[in-house]
N, C-alpha and C. Protein backbone atom coordinates (compact mmCIF):
# COMPACT_ATOMS: atom_id res chain seq x y z
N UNK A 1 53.99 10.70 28.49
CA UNK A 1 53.41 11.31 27.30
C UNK A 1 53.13 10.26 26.23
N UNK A 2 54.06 9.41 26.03
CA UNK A 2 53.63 8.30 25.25
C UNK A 2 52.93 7.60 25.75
N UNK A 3 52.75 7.33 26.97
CA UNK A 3 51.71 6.06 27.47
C UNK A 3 50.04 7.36 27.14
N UNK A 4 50.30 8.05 27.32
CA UNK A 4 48.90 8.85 27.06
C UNK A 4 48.58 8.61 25.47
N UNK A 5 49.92 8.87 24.61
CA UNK A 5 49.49 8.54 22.91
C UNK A 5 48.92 7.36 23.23
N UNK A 6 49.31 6.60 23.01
CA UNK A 6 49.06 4.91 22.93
C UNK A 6 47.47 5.14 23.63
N UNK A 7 47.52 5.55 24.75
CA UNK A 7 45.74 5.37 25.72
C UNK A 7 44.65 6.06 24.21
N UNK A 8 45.07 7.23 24.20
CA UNK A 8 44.04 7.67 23.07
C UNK A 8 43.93 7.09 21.64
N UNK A 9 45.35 6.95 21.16
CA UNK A 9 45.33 6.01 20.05
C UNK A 9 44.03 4.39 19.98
N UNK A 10 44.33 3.82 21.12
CA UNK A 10 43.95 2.61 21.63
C UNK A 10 42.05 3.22 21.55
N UNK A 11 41.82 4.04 22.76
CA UNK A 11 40.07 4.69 22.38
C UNK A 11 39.72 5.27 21.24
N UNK A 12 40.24 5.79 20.69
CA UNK A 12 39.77 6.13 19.90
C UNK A 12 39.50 4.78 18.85
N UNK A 13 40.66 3.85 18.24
CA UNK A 13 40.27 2.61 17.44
C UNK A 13 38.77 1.84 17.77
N UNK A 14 38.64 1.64 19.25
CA UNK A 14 37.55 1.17 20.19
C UNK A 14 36.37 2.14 19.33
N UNK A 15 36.79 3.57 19.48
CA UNK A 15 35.25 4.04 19.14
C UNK A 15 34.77 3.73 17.82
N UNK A 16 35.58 4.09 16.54
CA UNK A 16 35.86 3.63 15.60
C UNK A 16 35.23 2.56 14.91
N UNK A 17 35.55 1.17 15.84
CA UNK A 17 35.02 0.05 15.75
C UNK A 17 33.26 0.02 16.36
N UNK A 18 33.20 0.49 17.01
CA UNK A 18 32.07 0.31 17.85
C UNK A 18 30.90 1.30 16.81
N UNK A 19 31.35 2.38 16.50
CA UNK A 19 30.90 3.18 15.80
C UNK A 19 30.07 2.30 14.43
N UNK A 20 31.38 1.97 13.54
CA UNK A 20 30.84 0.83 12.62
C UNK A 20 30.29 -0.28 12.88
N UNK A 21 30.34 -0.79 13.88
CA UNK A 21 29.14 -1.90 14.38
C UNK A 21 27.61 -1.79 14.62
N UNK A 22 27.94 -0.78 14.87
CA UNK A 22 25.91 -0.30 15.17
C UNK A 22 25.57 0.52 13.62
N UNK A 23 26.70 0.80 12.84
CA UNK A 23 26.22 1.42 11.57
C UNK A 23 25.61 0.26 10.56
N UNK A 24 26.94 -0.94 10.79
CA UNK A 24 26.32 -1.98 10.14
C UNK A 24 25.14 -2.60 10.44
N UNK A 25 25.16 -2.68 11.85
CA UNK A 25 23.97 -3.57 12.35
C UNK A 25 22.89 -2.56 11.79
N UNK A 26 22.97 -1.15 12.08
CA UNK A 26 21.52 -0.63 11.73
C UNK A 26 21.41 -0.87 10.08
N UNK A 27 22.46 -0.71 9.50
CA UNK A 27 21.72 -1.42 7.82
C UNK A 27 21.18 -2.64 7.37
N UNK A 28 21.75 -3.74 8.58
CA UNK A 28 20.93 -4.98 8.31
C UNK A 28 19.58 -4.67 8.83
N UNK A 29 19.73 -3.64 10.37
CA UNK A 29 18.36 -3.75 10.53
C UNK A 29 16.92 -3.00 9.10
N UNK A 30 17.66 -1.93 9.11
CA UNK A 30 16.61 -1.31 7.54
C UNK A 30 16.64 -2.08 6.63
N UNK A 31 17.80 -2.96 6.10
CA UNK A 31 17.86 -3.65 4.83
C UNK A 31 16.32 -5.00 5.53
N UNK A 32 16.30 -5.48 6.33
CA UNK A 32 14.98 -6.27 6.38
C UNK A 32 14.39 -5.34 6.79
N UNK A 33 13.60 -4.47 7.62
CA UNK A 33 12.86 -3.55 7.90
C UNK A 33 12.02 -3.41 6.25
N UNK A 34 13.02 -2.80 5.15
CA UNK A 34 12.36 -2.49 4.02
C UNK A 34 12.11 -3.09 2.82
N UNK A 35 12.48 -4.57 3.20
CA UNK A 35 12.17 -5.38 2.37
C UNK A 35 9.99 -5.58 2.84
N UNK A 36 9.65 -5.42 3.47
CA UNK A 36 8.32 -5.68 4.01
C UNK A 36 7.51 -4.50 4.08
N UNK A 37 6.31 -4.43 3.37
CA UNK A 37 5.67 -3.21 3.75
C UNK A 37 3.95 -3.59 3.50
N UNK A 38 3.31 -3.07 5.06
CA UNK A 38 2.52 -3.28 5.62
C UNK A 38 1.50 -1.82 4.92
N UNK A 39 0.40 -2.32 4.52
CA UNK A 39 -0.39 -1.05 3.48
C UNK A 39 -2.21 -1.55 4.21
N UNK A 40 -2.78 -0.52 5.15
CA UNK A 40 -3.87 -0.79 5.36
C UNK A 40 -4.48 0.33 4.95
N UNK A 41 -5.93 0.13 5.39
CA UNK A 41 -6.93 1.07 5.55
C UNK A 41 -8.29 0.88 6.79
N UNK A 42 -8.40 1.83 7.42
CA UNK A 42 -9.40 1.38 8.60
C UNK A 42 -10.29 2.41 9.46
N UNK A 43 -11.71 1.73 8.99
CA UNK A 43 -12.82 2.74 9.07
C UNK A 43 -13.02 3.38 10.65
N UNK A 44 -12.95 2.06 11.15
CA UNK A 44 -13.49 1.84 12.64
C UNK A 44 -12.09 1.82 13.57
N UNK A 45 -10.92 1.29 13.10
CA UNK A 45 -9.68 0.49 13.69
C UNK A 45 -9.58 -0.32 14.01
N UNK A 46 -10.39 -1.45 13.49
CA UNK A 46 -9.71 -2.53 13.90
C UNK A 46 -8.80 -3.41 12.46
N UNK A 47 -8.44 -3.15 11.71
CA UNK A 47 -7.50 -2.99 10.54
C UNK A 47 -6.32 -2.73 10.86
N UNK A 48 -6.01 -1.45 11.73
CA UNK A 48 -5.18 -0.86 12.10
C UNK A 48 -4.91 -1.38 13.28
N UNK A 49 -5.60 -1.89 14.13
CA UNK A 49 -5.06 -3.01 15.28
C UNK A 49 -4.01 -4.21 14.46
N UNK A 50 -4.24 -4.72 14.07
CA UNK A 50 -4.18 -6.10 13.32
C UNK A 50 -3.02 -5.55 12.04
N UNK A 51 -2.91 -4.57 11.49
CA UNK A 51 -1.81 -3.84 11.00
C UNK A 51 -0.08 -3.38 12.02
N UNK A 52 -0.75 -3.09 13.07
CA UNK A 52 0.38 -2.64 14.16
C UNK A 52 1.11 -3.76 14.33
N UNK A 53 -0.44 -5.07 14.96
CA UNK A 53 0.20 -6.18 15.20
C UNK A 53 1.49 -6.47 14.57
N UNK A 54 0.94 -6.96 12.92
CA UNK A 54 2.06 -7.52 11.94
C UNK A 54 2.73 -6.79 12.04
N UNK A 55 3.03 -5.16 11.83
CA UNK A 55 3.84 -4.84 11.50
C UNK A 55 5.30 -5.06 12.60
N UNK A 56 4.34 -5.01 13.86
CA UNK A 56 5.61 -5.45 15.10
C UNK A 56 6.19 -6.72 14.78
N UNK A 57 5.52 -7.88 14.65
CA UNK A 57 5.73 -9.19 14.05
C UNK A 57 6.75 -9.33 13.01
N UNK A 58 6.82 -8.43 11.81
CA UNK A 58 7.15 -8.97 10.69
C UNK A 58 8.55 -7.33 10.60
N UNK A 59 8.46 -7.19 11.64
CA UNK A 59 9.81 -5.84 11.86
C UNK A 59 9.94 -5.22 10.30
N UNK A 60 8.54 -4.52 9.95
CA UNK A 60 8.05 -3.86 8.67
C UNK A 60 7.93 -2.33 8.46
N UNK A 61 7.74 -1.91 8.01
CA UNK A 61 7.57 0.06 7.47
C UNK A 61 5.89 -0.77 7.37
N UNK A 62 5.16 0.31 7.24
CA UNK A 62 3.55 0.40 7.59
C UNK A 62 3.22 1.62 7.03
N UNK A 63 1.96 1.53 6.03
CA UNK A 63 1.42 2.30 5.36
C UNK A 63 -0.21 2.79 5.17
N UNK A 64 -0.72 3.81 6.30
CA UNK A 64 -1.93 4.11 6.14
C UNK A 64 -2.13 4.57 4.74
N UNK A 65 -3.34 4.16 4.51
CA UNK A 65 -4.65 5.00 3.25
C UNK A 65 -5.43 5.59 3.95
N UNK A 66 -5.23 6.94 3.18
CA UNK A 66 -6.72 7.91 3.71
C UNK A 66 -7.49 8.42 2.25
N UNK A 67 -8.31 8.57 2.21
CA UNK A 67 -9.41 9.23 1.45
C UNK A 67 -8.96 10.39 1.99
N UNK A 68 -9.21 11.18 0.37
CA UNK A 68 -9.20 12.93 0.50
C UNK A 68 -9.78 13.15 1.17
N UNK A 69 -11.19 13.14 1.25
CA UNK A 69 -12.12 13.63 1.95
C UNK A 69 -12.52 12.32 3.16
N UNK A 70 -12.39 12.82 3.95
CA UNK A 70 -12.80 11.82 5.59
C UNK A 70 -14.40 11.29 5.16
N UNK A 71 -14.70 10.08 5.26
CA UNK A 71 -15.60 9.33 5.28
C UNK A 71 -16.86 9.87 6.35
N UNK A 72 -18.05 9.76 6.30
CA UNK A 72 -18.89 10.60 7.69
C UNK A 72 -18.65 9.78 8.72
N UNK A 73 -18.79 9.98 10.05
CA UNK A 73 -18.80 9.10 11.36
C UNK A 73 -20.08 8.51 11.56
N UNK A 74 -21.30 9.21 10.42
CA UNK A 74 -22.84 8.25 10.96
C UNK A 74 -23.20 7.04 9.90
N UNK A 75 -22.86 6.14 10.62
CA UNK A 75 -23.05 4.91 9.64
C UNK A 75 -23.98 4.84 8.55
N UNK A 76 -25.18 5.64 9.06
CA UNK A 76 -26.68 6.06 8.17
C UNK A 76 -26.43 6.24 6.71
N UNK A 77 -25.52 7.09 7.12
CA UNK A 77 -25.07 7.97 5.69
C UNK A 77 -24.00 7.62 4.94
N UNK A 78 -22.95 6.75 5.41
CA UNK A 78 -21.88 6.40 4.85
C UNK A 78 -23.08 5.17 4.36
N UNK A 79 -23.84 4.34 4.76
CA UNK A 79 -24.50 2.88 4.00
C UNK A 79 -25.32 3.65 2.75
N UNK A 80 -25.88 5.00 3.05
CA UNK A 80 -26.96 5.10 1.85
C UNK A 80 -25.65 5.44 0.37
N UNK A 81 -24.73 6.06 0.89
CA UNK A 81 -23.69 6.48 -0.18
C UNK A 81 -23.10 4.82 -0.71
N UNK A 82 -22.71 4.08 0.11
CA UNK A 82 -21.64 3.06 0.08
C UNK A 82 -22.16 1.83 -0.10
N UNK A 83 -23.65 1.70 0.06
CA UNK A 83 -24.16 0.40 0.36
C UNK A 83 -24.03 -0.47 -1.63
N UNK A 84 -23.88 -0.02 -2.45
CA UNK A 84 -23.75 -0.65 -3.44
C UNK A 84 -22.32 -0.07 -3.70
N UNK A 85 -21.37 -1.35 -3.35
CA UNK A 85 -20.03 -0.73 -3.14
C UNK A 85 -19.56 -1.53 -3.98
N UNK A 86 -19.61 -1.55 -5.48
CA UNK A 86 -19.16 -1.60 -7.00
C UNK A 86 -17.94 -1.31 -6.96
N UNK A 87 -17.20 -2.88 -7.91
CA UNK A 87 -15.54 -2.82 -7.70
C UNK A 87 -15.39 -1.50 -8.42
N UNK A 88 -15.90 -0.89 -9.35
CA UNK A 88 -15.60 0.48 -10.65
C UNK A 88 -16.17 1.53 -9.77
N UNK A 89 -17.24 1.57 -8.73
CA UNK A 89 -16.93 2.88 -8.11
C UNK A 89 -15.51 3.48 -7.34
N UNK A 90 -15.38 4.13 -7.45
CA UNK A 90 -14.35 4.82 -6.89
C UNK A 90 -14.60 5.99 -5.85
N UNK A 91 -13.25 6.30 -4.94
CA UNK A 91 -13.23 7.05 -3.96
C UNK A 91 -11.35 7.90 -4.14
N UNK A 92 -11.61 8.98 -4.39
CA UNK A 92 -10.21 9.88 -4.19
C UNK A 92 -9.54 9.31 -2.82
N UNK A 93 -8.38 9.18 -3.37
CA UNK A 93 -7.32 9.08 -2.15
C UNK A 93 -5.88 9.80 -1.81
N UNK A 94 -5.44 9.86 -0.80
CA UNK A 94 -4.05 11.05 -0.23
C UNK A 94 -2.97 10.11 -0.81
N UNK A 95 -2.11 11.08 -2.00
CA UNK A 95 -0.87 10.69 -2.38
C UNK A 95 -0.28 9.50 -1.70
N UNK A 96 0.44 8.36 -2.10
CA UNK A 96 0.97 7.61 -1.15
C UNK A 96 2.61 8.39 -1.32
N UNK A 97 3.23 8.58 -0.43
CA UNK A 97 4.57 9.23 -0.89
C UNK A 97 5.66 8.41 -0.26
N UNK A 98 5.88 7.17 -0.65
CA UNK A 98 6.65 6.12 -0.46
C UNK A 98 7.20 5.62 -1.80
N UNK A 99 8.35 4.95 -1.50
CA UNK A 99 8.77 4.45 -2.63
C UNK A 99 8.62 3.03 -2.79
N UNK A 100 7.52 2.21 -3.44
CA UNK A 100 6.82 1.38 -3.72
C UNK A 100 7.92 -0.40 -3.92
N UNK A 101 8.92 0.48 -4.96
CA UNK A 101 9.37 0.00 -5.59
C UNK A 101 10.30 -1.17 -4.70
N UNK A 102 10.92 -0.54 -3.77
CA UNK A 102 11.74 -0.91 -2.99
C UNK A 102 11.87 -2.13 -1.94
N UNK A 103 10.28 -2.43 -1.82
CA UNK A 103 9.49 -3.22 -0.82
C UNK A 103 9.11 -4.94 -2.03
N UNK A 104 9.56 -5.43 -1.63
CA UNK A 104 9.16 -7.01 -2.63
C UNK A 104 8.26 -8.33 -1.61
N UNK A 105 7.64 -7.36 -0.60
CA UNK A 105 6.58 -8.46 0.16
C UNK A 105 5.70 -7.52 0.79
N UNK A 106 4.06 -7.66 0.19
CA UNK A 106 3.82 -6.41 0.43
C UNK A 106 2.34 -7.35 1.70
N UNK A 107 2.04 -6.85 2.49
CA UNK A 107 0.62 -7.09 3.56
C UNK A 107 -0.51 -5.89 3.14
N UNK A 108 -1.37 -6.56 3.00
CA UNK A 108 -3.22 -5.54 2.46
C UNK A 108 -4.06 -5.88 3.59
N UNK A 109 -4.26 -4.91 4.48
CA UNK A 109 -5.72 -5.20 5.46
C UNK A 109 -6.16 -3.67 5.51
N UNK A 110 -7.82 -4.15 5.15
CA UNK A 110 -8.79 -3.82 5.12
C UNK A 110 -10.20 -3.89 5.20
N UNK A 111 -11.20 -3.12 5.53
CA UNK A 111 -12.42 -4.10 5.75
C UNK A 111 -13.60 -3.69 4.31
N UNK A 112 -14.35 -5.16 5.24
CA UNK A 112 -15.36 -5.36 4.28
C UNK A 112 -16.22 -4.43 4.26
N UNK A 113 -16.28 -4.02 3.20
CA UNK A 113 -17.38 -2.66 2.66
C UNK A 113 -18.41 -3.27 1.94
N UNK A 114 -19.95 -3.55 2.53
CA UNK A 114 -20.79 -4.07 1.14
C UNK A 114 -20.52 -5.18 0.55
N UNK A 115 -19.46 -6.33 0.75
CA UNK A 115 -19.18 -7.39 0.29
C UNK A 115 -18.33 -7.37 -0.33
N UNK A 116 -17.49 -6.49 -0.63
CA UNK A 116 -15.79 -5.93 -1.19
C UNK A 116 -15.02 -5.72 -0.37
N UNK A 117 -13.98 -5.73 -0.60
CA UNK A 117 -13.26 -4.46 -0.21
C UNK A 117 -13.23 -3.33 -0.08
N UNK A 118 -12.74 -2.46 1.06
CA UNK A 118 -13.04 -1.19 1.39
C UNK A 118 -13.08 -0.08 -0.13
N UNK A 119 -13.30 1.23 -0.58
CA UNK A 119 -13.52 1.77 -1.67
C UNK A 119 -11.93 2.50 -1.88
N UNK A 120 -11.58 2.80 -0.64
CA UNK A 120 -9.98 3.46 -0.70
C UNK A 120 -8.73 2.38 -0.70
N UNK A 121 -9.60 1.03 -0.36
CA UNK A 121 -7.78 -0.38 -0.40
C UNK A 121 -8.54 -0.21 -2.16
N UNK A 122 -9.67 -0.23 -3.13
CA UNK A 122 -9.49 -0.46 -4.16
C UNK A 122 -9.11 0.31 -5.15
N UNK A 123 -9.03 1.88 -4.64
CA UNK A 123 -8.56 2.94 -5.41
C UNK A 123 -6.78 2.79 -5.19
N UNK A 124 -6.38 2.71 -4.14
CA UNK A 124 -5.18 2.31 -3.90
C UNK A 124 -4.62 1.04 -4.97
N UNK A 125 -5.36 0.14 -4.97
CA UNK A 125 -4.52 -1.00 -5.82
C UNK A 125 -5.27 -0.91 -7.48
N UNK A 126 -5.83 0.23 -7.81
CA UNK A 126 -5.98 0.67 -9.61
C UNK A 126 -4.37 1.37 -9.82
N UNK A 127 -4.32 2.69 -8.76
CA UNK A 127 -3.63 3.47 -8.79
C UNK A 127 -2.47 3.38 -9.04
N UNK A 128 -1.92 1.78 -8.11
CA UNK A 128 -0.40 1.62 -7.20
C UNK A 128 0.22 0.13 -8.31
N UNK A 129 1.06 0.22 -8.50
CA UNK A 129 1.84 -1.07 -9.51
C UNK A 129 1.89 -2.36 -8.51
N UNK A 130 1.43 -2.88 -7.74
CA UNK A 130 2.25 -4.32 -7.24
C UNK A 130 2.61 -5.38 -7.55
N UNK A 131 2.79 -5.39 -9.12
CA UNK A 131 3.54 -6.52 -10.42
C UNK A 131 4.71 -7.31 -9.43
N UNK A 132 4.41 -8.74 -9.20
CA UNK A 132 5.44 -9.33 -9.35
C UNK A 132 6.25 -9.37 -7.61
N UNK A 133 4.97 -8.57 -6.95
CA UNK A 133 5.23 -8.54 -5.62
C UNK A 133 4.71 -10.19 -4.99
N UNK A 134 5.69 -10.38 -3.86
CA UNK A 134 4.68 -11.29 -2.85
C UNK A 134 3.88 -10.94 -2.30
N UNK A 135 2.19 -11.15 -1.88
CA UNK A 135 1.10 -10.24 -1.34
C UNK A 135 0.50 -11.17 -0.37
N UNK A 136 0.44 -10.67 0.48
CA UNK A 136 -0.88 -11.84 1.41
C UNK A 136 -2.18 -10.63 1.67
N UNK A 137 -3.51 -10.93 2.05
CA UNK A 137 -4.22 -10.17 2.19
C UNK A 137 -4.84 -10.49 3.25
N UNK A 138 -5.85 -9.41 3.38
CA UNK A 138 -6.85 -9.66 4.54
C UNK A 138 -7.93 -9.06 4.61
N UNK A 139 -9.22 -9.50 4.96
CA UNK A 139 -10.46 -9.05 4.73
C UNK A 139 -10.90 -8.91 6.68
N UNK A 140 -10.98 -7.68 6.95
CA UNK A 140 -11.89 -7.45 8.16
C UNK A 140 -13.28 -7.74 7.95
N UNK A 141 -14.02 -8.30 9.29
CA UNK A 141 -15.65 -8.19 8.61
C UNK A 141 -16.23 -8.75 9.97
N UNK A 142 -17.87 -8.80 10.03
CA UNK A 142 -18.25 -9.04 10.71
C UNK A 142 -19.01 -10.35 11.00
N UNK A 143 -18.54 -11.11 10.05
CA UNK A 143 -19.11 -13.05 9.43
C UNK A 143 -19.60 -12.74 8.19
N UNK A 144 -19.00 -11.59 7.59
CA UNK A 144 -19.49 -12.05 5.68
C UNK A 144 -17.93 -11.49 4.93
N UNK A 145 -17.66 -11.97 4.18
CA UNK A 145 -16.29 -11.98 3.56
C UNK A 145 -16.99 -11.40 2.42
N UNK A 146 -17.95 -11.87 1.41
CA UNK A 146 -18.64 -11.80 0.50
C UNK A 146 -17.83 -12.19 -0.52
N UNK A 147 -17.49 -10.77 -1.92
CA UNK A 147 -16.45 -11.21 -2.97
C UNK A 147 -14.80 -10.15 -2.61
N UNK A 148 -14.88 -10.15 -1.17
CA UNK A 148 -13.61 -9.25 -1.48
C UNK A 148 -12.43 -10.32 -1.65
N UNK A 149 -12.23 -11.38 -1.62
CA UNK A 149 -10.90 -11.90 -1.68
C UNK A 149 -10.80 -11.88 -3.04
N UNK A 150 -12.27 -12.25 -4.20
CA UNK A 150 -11.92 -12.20 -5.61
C UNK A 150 -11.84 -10.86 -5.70
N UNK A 151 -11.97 -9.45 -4.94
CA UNK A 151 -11.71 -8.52 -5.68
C UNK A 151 -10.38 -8.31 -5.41
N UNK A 152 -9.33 -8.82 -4.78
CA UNK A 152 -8.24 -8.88 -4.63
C UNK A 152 -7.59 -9.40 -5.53
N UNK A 153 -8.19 -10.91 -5.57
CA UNK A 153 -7.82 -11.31 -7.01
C UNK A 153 -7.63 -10.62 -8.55
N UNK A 154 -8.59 -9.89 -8.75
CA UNK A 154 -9.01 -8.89 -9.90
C UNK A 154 -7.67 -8.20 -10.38
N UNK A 155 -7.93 -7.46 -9.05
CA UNK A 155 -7.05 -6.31 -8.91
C UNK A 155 -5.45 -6.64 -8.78
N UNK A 156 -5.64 -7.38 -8.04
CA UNK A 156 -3.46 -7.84 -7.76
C UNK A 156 -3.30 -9.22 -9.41
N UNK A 157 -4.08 -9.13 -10.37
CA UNK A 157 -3.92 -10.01 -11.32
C UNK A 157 -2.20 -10.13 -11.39
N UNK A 158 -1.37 -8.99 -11.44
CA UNK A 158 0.15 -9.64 -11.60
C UNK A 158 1.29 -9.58 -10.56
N UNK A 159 0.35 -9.94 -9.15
CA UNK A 159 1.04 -9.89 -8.47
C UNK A 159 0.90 -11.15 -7.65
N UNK A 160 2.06 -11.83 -6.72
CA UNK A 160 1.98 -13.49 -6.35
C UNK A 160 1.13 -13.57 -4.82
N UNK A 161 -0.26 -13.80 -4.85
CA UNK A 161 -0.74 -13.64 -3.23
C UNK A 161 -0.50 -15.08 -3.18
N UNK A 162 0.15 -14.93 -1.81
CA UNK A 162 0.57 -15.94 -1.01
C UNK A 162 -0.42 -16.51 0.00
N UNK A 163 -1.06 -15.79 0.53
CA UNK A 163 -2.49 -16.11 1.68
C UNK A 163 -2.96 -15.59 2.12
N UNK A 164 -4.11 -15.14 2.07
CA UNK A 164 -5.88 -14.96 2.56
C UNK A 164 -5.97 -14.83 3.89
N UNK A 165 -6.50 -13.76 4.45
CA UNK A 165 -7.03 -14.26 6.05
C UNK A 165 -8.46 -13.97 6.28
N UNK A 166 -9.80 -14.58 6.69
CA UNK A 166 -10.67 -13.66 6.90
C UNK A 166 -10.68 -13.20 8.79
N UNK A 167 -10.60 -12.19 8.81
CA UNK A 167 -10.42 -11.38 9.74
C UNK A 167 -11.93 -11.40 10.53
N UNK A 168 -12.11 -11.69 11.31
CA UNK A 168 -13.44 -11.73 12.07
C UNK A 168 -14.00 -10.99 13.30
N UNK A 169 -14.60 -10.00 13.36
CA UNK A 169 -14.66 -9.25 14.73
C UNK A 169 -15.88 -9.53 15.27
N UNK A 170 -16.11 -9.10 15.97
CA UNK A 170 -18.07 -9.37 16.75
C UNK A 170 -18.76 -8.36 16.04
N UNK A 171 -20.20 -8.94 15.92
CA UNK A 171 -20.73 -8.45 14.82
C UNK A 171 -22.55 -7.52 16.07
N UNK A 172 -21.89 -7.95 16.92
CA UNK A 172 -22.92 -7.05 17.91
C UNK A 172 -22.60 -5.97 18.24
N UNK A 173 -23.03 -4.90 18.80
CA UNK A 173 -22.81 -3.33 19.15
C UNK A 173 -22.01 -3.39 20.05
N UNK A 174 -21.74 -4.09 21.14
CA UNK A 174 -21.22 -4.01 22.24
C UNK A 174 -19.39 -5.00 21.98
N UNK A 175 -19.36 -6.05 21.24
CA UNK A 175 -18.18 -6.24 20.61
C UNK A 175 -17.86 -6.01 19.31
N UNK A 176 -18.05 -5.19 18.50
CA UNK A 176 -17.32 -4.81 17.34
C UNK A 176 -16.02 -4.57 17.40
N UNK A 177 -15.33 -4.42 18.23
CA UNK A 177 -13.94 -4.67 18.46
C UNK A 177 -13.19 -5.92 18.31
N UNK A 178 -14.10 -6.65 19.37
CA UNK A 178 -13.80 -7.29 19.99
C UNK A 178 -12.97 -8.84 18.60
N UNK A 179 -11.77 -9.16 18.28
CA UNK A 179 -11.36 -10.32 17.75
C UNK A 179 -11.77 -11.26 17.92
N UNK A 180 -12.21 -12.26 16.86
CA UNK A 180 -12.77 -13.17 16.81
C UNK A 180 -11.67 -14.49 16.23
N UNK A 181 -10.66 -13.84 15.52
CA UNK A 181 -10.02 -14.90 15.00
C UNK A 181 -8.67 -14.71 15.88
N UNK A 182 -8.53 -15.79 15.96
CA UNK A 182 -7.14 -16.33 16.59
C UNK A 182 -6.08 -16.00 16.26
N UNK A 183 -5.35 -15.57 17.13
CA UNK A 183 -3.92 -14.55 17.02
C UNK A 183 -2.96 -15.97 16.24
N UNK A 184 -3.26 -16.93 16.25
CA UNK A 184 -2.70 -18.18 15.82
C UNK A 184 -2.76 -18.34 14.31
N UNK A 185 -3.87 -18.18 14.05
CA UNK A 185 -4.46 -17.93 12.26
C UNK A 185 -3.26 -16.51 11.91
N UNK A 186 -3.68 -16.04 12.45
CA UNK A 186 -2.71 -14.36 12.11
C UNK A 186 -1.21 -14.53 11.98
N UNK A 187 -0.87 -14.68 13.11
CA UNK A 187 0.58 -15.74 12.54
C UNK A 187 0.67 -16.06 12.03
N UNK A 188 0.14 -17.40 11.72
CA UNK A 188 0.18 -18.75 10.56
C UNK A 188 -0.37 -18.22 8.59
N UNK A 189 -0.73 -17.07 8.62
CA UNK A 189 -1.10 -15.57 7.88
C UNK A 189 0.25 -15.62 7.66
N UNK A 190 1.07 -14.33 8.29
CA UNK A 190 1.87 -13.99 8.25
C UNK A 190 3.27 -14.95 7.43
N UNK A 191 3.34 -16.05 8.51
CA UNK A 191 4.47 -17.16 8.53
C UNK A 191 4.66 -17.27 6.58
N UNK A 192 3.29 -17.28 6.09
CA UNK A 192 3.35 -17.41 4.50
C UNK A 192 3.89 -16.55 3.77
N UNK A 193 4.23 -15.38 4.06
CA UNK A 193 4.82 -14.17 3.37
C UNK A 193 6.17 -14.46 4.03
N UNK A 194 6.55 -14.87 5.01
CA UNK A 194 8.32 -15.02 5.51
C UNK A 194 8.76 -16.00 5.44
N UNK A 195 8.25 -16.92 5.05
CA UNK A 195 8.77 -18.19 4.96
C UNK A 195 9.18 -19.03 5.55
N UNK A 196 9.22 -18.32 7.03
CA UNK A 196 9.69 -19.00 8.16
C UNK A 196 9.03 -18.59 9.70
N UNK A 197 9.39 -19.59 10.68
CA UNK A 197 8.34 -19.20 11.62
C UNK A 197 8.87 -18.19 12.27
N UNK A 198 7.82 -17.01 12.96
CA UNK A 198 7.74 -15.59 13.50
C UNK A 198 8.82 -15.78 15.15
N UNK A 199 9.12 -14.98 15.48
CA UNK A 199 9.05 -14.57 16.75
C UNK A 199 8.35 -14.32 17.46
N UNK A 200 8.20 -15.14 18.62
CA UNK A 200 7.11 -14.64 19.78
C UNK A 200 6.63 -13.29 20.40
């Protein structure tokens, strides 16, 4: 009867311990998890490719933008609306319901709209505080960057961008998917917001 106390006494401490080991470990894992937060927007998906990426990379929380209203699917009509895509026009966007505050290294990819930035990454950063954050950005496009990195500039005025990527896809019908810039650049992107080199 006592050798049975002692057996359960003994498992149970084991569970105990084991219990608090994966509790701790999972708070280191969220405590970096939420130091990083990954904020895109993406017409076509390839934003959201290149968003997943990092976010696997940089073991981050990830944050779509949507427009209230869904954008049309016929390019025709989204260029006659969008084609003078003015940093002061604006586009309604879906609540972000995150807590902003909490995150002190923030990632922006989005694509080039008209020679800007997309109309919903710029309603997002009037809207959203990122004072004093670390920021790296990124411009999707098809070989024209135009002025979106200064409209980044504009807009993140009090916040610290760390580095630029221009994001490059094929600019023909048949690769618009298709990546053009080097998963190496993207890294070496990244590496600037962590300070240190990535995991393979």
């Amino acid at each position: 009867m006592k050798i049975k106390f002692i057996y359960n006494l003994i498992l149970s401490a084991v569970m105990i311990f084991c219990v608090a080991g994966y509790s701790l470990a999972e708070q280191k894992t969220q405590g970096k998890r939420n130091d990083t937060l990954i904020i895109y927007y993406s017409y076509t998906g390839n934003s959201k490719t290149i968003a997943e990426y990092a976010k696997k990379k940089l073991t981050a929380d990830i944050l779509e933008l949507e427009p209230k209203i869904p954008f049309s699917t016929d390019y025709d009509t989204v260029v006659k609306e969008w084609q003078n895509n003015d940093i002061k026009k604006d586009v309604e966007i879906k609540p972000v319901k995150i807590n902003l505050k909490k995150y002190k290294k923030i990632v922006l990819i989005t694509c080039v709209w008209w020679y800007g930035i997309s109309p919903v990454m710029k309603k997002f950063l009037k809207e959203y505080d990122l004072s004093d954050k670390d920021v790296i950005v990124a411009s999707a496009n098809a070989g024209g960057l135009g002025h979106s990195f200064e409209d980044y500039k504009t807009l993140l005025s009090k916040s610290n961008i760390k580095g630029e990527l221009d994001l490059v896809f094929g600019s023909q019908e048949n690769d618009r998917n298709k990546l053009k810039t080097s998963y190496k650049e993207i890294d070496d992107w990244l590496n600037k917001l962590t300070a240190k080199p990535l995991n393979n």
